[in-house]
Protein backbone atom coordinates (compact mmCIF):
# COMPACT_ATOMS: atom_id res chain seq x y z
CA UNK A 1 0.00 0.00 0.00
CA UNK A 2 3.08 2.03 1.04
CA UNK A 3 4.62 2.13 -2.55
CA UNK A 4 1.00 2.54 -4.49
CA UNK A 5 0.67 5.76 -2.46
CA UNK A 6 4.56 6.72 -2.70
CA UNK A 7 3.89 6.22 -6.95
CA UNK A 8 0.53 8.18 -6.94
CA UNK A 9 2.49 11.35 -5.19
CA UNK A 10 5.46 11.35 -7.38
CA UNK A 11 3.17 10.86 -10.95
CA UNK A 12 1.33 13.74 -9.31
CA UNK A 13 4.90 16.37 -8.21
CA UNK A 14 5.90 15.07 -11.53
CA UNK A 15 2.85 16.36 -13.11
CA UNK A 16 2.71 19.76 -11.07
CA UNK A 17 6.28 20.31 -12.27
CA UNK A 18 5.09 19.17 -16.03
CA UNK A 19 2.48 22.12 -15.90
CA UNK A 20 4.58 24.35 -13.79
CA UNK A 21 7.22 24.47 -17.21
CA UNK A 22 4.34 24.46 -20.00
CA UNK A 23 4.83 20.46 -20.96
CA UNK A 24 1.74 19.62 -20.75
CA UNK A 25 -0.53 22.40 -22.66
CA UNK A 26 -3.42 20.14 -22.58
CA UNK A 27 -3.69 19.75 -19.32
CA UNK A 28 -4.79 23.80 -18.59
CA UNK A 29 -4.43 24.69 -14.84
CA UNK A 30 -7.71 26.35 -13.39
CA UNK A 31 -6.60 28.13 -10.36
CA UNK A 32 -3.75 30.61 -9.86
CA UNK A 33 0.05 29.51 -9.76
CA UNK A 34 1.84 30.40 -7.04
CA UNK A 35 4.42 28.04 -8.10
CA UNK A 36 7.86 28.35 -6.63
CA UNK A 37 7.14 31.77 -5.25
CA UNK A 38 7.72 33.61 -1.98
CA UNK A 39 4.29 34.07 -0.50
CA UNK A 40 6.00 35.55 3.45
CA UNK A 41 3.63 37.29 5.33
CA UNK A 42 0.54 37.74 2.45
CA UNK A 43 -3.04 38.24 3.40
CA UNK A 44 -4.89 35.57 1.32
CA UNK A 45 -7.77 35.61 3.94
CA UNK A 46 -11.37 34.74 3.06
CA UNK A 47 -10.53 34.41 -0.60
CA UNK A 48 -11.19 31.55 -3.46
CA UNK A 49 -8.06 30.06 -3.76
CA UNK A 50 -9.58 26.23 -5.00
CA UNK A 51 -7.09 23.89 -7.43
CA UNK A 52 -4.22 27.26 -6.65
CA UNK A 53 -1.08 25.69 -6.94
CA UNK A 54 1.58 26.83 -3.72
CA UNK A 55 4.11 23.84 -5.14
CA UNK A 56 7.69 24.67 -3.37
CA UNK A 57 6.56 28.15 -2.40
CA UNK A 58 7.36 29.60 0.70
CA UNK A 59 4.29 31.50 3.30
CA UNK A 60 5.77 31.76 6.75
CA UNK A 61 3.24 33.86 8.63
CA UNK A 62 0.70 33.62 5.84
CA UNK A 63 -2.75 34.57 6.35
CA UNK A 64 -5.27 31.80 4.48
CA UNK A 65 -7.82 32.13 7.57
CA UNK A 66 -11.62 31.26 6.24
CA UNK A 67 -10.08 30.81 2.42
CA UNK A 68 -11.33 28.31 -0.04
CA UNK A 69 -8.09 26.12 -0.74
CA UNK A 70 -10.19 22.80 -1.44
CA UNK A 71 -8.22 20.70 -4.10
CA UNK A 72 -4.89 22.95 -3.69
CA UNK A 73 -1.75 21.66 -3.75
CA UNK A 74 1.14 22.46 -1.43
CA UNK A 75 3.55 19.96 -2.07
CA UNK A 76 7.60 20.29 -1.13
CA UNK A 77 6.56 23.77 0.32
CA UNK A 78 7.13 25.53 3.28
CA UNK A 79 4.42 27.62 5.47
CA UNK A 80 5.50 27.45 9.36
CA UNK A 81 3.22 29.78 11.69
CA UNK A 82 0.94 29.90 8.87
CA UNK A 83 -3.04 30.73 9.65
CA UNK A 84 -5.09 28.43 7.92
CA UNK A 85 -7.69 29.03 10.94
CA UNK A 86 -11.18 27.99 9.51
CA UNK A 87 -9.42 27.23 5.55
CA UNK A 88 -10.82 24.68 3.95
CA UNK A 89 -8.49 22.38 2.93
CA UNK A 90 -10.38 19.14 1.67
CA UNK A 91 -8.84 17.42 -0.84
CA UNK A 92 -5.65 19.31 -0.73
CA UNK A 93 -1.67 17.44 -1.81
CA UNK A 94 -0.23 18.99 0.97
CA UNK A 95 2.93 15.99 1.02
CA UNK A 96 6.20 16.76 2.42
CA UNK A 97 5.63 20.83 3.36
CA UNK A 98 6.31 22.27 7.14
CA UNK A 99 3.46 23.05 8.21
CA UNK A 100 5.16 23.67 11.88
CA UNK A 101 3.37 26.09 14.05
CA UNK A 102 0.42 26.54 12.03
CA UNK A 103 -2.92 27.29 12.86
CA UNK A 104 -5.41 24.96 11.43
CA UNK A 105 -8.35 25.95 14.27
CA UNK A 106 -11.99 24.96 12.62
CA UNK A 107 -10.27 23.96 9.61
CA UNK A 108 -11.52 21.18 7.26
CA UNK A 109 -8.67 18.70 6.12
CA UNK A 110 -11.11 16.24 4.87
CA UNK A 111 -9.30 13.54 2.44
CA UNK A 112 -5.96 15.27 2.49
CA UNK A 113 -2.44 13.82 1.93
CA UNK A 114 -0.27 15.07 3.89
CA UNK A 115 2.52 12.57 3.92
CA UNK A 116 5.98 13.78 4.48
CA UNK A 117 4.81 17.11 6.61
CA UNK A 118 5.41 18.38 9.80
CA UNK A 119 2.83 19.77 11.76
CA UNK A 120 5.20 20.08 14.92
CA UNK A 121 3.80 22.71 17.24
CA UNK A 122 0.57 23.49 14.89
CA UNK A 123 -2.76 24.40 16.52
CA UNK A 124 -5.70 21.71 15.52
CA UNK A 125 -8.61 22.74 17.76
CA UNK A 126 -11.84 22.02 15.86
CA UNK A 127 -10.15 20.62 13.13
CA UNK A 128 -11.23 17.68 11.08
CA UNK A 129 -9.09 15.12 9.29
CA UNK A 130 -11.53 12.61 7.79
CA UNK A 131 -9.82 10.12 5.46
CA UNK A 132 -6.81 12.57 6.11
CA UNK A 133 -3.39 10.51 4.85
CA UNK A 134 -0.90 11.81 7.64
CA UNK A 135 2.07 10.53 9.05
CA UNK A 136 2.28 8.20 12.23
CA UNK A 137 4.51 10.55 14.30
CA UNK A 138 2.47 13.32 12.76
CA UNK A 139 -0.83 11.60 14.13
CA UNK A 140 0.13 11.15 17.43
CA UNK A 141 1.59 14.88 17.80
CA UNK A 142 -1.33 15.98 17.50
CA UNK A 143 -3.37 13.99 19.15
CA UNK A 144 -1.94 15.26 22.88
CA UNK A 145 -3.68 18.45 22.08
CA UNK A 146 -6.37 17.43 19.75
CA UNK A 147 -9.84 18.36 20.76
CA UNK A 148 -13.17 19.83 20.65
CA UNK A 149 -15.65 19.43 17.41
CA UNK A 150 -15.24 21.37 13.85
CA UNK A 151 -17.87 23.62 13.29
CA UNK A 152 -18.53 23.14 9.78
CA UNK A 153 -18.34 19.28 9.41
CA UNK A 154 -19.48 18.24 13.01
CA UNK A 155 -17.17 15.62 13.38
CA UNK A 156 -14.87 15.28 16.37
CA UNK A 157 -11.03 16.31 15.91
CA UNK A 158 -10.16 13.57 18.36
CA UNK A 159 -11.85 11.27 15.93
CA UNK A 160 -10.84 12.11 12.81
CA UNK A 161 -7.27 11.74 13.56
CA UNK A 162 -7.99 8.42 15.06
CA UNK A 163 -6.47 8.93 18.63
């Protein structure tokens, strides 16, 4: 199971790269590119940011609070101390990006993959990650301070990170 998921997110960093360079004009790109960029300290609050691309960009202290990032991808990226504080972030390829120190209070993670990240020190009150693909190490981080019930989803935080 391991290697299926390992080959799934390398066809799909290889295909994020393929678009990021034009390779693959058939294949348009729907949401903005923010592609190898510095994104430190930008307001992207309360916006529609769906299929945006943050591949190997870098948003320390990035404001995302309340934004529509469902079906983003984040992969090989870097936003410590980040707010994602009620983002929704279902669906998202968020695989090996430091995520430390974030705030993901009364987010929605729903069917994420987030293999590879850290999440060391990050805030996850009210958050749910239903069907979330996380880490082991990352999992039980965060359930020691795991709690309370997401707002938008209902479903426990406890629970959806299977402590």
């Amino acid at each position: 199971m391991a290697q299926v998921i390992h080959l799934l997110i390398s066809l799909v960093i290889s295909l994020v790269i393929s678009l990021g360079a034009g390779i693959a004009p058939a294949l348009a790109f729907e949401g903005v590119d923010y592609t190898l960029t510095n994104q430190n300290e930008q307001n992207f609050s309360n916006r529609n940011l769906a299929d945006t691309s943050f591949a190997g960009a870098s948003g320390r202290h990035a404001d995302f609070s309340g934004s529509d990032l469902h079906g983003a991808i984040f992969t090989q990226a870097a936003f410590p101390e980040a707010n994602f504080a009620g983002a929704d972030l279902s669906n998202v390829l968020m695989d090996k990006v430091d995520f430390s120190g974030a705030d993901f209070t009364n987010a929605v993670l729903a069917g994420s993959i987030a293999s590879g990240s850290s999440f060391i020190g990050a805030t996850v009150t009210n958050a749910d990650f239903s069907d979330a693909l996380i880490d082991r190490l990352d999992q039980r981080s965060l359930c020691r301070d795991a709690e309370g019930t997401n707002p938008t989803t209902g479903v426990n935080t406890r629970a959806s990170l299977g402590c």
